[in-house]
PDB file of N, CA and C in Angstrom:
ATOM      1  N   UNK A   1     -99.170  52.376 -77.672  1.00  0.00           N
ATOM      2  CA  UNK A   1     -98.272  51.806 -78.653  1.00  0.00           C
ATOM      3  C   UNK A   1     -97.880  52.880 -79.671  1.00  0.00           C
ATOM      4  N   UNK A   2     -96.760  52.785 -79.929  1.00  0.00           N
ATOM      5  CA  UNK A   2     -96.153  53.797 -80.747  1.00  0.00           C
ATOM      6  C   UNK A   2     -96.453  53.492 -82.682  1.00  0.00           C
ATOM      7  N   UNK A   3     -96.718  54.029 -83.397  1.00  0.00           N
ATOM      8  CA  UNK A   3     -96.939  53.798 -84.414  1.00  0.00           C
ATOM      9  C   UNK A   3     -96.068  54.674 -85.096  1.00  0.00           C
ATOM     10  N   UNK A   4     -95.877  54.296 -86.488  1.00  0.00           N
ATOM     11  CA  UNK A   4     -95.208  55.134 -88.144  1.00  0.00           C
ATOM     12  C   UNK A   4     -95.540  54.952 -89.116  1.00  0.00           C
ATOM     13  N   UNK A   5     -96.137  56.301 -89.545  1.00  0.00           N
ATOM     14  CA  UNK A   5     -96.643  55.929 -90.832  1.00  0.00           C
ATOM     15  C   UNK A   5     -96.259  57.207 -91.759  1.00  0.00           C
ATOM     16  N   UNK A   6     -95.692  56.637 -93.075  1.00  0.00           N
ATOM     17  CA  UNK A   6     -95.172  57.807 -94.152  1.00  0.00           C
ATOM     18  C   UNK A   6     -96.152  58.252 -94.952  1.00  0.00           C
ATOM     19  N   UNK A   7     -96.684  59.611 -95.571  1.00  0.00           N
ATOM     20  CA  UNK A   7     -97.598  59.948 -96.388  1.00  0.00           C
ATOM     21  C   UNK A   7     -97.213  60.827 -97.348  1.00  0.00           C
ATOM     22  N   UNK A   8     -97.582  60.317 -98.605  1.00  0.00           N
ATOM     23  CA  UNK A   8     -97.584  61.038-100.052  1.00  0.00           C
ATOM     24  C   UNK A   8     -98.581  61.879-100.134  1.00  0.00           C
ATOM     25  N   UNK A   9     -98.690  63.188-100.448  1.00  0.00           N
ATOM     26  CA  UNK A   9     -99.743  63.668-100.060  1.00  0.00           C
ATOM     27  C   UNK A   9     -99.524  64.533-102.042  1.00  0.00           C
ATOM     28  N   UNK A  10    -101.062  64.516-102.454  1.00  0.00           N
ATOM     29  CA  UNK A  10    -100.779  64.909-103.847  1.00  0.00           C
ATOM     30  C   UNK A  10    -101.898  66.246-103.787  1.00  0.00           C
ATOM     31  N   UNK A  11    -102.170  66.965-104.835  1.00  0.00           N
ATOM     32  CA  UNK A  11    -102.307  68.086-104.683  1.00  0.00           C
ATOM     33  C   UNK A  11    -102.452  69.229-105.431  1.00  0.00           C
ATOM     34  N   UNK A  12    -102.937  70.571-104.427  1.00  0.00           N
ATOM     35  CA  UNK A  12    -102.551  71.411-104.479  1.00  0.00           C
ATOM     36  C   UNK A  12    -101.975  71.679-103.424  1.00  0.00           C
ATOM     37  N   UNK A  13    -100.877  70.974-102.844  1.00  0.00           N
ATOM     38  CA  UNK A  13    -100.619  71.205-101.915  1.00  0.00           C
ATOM     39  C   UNK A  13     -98.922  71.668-101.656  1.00  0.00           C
ATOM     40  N   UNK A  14     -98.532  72.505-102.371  1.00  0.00           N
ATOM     41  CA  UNK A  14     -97.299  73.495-102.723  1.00  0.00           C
ATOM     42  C   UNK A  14     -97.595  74.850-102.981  1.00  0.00           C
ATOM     43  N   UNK A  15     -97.227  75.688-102.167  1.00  0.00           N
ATOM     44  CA  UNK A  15     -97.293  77.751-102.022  1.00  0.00           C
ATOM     45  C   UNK A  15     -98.789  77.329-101.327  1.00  0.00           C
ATOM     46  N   UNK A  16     -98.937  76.939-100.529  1.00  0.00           N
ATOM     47  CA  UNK A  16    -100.288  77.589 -99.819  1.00  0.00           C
ATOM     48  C   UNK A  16    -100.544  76.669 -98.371  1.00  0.00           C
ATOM     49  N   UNK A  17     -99.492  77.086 -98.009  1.00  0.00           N
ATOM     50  CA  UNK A  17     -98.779  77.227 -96.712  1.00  0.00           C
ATOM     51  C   UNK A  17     -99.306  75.540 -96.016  1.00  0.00           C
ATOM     52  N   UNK A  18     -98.818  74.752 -96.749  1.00  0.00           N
ATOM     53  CA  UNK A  18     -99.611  72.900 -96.435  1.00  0.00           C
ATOM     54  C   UNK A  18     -98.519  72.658 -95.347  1.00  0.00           C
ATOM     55  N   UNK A  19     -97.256  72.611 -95.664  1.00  0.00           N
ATOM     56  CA  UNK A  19     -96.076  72.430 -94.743  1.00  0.00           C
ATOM     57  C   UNK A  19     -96.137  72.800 -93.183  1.00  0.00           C
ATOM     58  N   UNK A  20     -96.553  74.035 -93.062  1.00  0.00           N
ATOM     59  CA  UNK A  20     -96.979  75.076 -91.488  1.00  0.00           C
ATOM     60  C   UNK A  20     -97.967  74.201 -91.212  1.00  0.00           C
ATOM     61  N   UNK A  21     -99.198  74.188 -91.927  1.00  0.00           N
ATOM     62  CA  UNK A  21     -99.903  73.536 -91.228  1.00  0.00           C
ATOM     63  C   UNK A  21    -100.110  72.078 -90.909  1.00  0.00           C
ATOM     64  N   UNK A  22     -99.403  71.070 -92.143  1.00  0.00           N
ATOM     65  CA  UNK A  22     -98.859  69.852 -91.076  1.00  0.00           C
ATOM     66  C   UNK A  22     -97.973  70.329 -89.806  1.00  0.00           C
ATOM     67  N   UNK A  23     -97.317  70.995 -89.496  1.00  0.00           N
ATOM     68  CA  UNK A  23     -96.534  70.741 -88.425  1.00  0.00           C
ATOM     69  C   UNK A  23     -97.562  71.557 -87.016  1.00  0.00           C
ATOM     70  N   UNK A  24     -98.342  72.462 -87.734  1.00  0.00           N
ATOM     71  CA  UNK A  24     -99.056  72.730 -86.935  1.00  0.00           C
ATOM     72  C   UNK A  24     -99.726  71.784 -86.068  1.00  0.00           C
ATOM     73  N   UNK A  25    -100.660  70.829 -87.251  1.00  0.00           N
ATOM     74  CA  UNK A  25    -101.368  69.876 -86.962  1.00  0.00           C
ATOM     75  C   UNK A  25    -100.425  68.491 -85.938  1.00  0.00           C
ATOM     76  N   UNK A  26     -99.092  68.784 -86.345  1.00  0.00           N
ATOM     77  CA  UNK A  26     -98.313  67.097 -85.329  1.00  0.00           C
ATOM     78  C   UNK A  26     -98.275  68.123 -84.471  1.00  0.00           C
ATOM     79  N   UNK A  27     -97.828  69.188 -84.204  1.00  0.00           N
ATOM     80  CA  UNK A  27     -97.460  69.639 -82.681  1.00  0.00           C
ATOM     81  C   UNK A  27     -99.063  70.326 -81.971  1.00  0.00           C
ATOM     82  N   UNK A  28    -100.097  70.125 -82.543  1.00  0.00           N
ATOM     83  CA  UNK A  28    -101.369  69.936 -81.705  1.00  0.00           C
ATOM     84  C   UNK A  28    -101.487  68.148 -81.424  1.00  0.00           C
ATOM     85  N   UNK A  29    -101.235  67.540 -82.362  1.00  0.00           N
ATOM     86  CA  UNK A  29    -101.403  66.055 -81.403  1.00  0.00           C
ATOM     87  C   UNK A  29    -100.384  65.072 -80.976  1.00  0.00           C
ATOM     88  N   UNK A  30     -99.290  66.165 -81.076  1.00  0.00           N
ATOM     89  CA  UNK A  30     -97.994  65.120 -80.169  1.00  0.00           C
ATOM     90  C   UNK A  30     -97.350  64.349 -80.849  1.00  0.00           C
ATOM     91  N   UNK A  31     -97.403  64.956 -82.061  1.00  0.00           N
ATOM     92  CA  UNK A  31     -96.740  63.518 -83.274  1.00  0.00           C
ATOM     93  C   UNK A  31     -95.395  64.310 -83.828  1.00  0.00           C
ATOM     94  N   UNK A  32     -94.208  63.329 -83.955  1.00  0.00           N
ATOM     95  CA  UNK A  32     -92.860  63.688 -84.095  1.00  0.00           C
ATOM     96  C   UNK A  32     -92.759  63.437 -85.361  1.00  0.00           C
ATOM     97  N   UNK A  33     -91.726  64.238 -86.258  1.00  0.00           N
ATOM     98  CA  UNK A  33     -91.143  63.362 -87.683  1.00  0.00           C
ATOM     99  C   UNK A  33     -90.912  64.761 -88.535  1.00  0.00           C
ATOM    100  N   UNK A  34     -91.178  64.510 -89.516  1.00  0.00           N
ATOM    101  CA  UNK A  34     -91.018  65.716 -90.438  1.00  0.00           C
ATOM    102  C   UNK A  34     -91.921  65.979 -91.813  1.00  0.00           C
ATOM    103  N   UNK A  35     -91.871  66.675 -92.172  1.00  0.00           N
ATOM    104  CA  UNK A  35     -93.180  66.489 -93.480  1.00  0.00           C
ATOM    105  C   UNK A  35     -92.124  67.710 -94.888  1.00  0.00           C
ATOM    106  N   UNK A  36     -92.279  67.312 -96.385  1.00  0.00           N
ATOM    107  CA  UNK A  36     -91.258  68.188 -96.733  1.00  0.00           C
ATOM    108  C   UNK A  36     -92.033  68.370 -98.143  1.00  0.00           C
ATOM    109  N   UNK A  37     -91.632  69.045 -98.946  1.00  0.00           N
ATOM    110  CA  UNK A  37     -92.261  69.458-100.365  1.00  0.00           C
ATOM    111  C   UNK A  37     -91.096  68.474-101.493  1.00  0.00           C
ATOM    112  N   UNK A  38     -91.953  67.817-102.447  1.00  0.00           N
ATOM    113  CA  UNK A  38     -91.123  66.678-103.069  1.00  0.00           C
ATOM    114  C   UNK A  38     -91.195  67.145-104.612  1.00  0.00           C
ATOM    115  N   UNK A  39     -89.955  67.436-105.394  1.00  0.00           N
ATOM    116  CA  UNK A  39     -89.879  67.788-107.084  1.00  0.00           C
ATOM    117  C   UNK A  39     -91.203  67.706-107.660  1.00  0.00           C
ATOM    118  N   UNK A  40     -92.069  66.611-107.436  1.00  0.00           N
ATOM    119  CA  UNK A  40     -93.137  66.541-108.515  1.00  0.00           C
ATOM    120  C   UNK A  40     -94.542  67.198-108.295  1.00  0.00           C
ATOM    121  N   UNK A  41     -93.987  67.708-107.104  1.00  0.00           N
ATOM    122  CA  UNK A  41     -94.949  68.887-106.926  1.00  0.00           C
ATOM    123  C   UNK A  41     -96.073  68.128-105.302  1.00  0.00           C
ATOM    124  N   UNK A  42     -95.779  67.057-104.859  1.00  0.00           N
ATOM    125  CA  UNK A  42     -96.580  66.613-103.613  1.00  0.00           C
ATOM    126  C   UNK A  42     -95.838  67.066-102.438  1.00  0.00           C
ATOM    127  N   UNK A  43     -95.991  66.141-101.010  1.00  0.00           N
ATOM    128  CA  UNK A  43     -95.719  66.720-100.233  1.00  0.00           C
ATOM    129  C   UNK A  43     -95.333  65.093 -99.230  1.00  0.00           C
ATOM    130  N   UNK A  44     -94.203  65.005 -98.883  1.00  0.00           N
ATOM    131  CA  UNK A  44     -94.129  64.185 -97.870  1.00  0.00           C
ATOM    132  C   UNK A  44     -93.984  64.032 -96.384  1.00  0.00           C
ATOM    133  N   UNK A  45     -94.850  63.014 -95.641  1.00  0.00           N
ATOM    134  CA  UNK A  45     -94.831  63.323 -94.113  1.00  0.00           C
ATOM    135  C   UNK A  45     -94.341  62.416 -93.327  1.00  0.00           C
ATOM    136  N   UNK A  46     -93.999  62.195 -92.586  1.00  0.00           N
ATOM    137  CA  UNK A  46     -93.973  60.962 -91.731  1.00  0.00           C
ATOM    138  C   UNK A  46     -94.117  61.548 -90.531  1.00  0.00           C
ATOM    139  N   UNK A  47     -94.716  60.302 -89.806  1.00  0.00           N
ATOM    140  CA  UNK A  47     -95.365  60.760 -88.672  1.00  0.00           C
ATOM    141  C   UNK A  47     -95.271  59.917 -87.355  1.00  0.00           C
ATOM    142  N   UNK A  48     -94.831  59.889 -86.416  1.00  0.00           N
ATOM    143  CA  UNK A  48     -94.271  58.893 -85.515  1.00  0.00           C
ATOM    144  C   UNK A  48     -95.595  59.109 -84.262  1.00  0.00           C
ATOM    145  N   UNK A  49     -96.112  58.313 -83.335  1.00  0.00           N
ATOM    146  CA  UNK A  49     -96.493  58.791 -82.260  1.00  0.00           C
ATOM    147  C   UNK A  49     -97.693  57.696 -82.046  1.00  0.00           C
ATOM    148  N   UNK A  50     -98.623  58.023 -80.665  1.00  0.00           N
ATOM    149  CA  UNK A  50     -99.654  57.123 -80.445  1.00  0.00           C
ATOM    150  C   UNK A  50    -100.490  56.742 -81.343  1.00  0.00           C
ATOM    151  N   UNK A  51    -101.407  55.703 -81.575  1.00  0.00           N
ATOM    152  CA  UNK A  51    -102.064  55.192 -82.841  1.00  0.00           C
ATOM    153  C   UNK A  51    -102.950  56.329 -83.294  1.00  0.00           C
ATOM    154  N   UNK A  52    -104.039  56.641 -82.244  1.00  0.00           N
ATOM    155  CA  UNK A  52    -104.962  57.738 -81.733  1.00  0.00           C
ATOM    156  C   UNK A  52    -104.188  59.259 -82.367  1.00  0.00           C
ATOM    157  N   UNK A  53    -103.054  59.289 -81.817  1.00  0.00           N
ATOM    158  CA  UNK A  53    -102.738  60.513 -82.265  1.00  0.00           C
ATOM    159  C   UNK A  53    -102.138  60.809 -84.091  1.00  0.00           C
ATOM    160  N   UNK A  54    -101.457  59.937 -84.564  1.00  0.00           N
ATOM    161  CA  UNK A  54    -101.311  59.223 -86.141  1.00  0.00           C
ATOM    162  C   UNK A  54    -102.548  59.917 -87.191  1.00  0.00           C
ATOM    163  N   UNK A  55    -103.306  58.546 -86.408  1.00  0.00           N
ATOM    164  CA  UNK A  55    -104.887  59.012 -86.633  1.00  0.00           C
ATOM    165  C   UNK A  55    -105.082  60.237 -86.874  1.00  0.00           C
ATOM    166  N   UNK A  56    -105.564  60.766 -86.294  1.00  0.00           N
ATOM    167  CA  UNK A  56    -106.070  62.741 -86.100  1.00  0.00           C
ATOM    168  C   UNK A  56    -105.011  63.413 -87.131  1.00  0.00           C
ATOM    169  N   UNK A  57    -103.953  63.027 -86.833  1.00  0.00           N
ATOM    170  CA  UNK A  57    -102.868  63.651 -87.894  1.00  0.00           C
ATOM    171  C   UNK A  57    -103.161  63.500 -89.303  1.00  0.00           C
ATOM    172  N   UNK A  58    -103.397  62.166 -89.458  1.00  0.00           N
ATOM    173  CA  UNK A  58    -103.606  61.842 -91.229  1.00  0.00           C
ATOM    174  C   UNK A  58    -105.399  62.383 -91.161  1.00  0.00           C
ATOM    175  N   UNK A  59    -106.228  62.324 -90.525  1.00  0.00           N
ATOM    176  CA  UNK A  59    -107.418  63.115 -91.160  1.00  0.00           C
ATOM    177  C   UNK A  59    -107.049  64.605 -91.448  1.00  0.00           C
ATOM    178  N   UNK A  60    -106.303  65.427 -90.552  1.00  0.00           N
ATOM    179  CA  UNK A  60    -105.997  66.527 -90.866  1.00  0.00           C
ATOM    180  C   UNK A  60    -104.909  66.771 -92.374  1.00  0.00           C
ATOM    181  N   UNK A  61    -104.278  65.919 -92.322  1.00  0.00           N
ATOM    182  CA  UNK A  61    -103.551  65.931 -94.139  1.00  0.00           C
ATOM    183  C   UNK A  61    -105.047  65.624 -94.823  1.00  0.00           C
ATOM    184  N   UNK A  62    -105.699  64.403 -95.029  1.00  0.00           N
ATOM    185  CA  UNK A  62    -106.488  64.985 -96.521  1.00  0.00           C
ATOM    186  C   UNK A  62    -107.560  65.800 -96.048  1.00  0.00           C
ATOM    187  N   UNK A  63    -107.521  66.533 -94.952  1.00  0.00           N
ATOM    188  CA  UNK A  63    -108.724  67.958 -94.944  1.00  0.00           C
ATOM    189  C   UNK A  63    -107.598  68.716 -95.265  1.00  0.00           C
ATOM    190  N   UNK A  64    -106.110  69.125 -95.195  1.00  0.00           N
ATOM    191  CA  UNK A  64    -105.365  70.145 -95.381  1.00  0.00           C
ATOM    192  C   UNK A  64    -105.655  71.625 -94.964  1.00  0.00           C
ATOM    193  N   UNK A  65    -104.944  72.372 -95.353  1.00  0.00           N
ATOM    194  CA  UNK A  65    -105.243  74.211 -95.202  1.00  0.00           C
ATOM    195  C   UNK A  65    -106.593  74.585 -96.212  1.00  0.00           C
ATOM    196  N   UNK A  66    -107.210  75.504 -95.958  1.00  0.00           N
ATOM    197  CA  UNK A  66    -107.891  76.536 -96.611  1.00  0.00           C
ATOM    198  C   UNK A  66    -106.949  76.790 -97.552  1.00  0.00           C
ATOM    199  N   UNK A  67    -107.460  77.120 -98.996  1.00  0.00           N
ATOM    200  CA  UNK A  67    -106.513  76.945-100.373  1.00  0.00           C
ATOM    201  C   UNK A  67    -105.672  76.310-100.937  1.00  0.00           C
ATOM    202  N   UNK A  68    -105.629  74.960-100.109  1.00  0.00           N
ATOM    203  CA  UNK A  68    -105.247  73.387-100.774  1.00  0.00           C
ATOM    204  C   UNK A  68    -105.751  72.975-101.032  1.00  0.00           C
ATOM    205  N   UNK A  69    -106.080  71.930-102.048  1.00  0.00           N
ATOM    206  CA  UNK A  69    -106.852  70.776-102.363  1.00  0.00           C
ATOM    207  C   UNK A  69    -105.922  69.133-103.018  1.00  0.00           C
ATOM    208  N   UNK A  70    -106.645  68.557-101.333  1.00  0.00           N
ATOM    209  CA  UNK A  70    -106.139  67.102-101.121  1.00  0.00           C
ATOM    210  C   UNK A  70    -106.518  66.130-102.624  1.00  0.00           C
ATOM    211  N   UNK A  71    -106.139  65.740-103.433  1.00  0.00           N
ATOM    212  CA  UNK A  71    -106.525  64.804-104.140  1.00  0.00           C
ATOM    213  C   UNK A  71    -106.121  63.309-103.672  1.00  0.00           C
ATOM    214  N   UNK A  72    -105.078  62.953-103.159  1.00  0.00           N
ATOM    215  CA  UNK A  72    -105.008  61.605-103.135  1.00  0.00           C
ATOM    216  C   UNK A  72    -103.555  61.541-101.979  1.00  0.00           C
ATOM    217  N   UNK A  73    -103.639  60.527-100.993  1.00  0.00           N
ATOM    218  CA  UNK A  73    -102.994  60.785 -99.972  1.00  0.00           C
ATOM    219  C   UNK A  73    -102.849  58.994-100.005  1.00  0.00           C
ATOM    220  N   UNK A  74    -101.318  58.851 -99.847  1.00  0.00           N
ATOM    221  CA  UNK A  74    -100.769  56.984-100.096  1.00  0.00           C
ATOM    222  C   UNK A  74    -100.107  56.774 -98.756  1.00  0.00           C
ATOM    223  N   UNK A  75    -100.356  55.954 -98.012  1.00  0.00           N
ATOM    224  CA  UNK A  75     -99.718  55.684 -96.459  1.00  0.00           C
ATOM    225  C   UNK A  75     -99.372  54.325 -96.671  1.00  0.00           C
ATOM    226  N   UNK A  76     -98.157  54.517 -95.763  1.00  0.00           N
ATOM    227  CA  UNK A  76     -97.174  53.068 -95.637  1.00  0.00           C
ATOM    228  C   UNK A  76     -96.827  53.085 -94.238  1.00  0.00           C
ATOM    229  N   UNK A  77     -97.095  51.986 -93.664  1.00  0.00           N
ATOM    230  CA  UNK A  77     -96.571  52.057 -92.250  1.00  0.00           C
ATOM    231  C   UNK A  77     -95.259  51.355 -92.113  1.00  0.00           C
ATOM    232  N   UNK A  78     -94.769  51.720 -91.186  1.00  0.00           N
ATOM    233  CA  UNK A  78     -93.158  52.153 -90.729  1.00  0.00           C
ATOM    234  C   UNK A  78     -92.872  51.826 -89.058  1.00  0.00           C
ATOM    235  N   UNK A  79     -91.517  51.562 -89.351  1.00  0.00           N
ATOM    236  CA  UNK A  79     -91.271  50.924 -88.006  1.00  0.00           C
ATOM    237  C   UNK A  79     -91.168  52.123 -87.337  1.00  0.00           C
ATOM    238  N   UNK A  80     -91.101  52.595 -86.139  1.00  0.00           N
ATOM    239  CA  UNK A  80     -90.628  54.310 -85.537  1.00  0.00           C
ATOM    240  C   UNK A  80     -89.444  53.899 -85.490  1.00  0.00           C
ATOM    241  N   UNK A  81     -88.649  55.470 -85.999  1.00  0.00           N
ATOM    242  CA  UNK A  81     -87.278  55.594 -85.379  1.00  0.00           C
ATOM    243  C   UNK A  81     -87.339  56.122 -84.482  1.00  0.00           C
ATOM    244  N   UNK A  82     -88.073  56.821 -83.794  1.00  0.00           N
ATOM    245  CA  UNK A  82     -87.187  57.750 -82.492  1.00  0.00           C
ATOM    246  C   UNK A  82     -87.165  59.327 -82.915  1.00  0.00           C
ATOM    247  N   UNK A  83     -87.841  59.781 -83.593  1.00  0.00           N
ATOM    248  CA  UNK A  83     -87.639  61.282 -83.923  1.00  0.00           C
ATOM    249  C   UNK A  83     -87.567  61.991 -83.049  1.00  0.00           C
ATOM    250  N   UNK A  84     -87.254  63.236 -82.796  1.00  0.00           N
ATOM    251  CA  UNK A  84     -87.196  64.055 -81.334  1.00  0.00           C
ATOM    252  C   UNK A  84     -88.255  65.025 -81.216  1.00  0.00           C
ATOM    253  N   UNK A  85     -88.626  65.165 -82.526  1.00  0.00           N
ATOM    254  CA  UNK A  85     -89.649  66.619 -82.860  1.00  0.00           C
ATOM    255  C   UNK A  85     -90.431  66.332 -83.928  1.00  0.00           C
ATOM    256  N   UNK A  86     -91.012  67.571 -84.796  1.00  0.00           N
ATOM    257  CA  UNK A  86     -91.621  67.597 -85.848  1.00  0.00           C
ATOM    258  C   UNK A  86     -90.567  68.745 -86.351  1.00  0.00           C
ATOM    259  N   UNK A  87     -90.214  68.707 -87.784  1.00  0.00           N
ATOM    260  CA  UNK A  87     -89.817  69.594 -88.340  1.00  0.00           C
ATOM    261  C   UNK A  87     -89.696  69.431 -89.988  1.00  0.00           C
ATOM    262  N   UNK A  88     -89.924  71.088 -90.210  1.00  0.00           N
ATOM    263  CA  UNK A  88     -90.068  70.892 -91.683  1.00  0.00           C
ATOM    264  C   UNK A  88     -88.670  71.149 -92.208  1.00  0.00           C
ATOM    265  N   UNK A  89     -88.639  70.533 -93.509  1.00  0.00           N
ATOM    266  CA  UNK A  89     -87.670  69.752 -94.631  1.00  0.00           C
ATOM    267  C   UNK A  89     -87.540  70.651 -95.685  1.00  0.00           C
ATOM    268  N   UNK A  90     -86.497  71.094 -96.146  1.00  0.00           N
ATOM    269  CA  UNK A  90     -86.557  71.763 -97.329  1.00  0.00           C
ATOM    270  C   UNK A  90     -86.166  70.753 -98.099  1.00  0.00           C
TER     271      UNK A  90
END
């Protein structure tokens, strides 16, 4: 079953490379959508794909990169659109 779920991700998670490694992290578990850096200084993701794979994705956001620090991570689930890929957002 296909799942979607959007994540606020708060932080230190701006200049220390959080973006690369979400997309790192969806294109190790097969998860489509995009993840982008938001004015107030967090980070947004969405994430399309198997429940299982979702999963693994959002533990890897609040463990983040080496020289981030996750403080507080808000998920909303979402209908899937259909994304084709993962890609990052300016």
């Amino acid at each position: 079953m296909i799942i979607a779920r959007r994540f606020l991700v708060r932080g230190r998670v701006q200049g220390v490379g959080f973006r690369y490694f979400v997309r790192e992290m969806a294109v190790l578990e097969g998860v489509r959508g995009f993840v982008r850096n938001l004015p107030d200084g967090g980070v947004e993701a969405l994430a399309e794909g198997d429940r299982e794979a979702v999963t693994a994705f959002e533990r890897a956001l609040r463990r983040g990169p080496s020289g981030s620090r996750v403080d507080d991570v808000e998920t909303e689930s979402l209908e899937p659109a259909g994304a084709p890929a993962f890609v990052i957002r300016s």
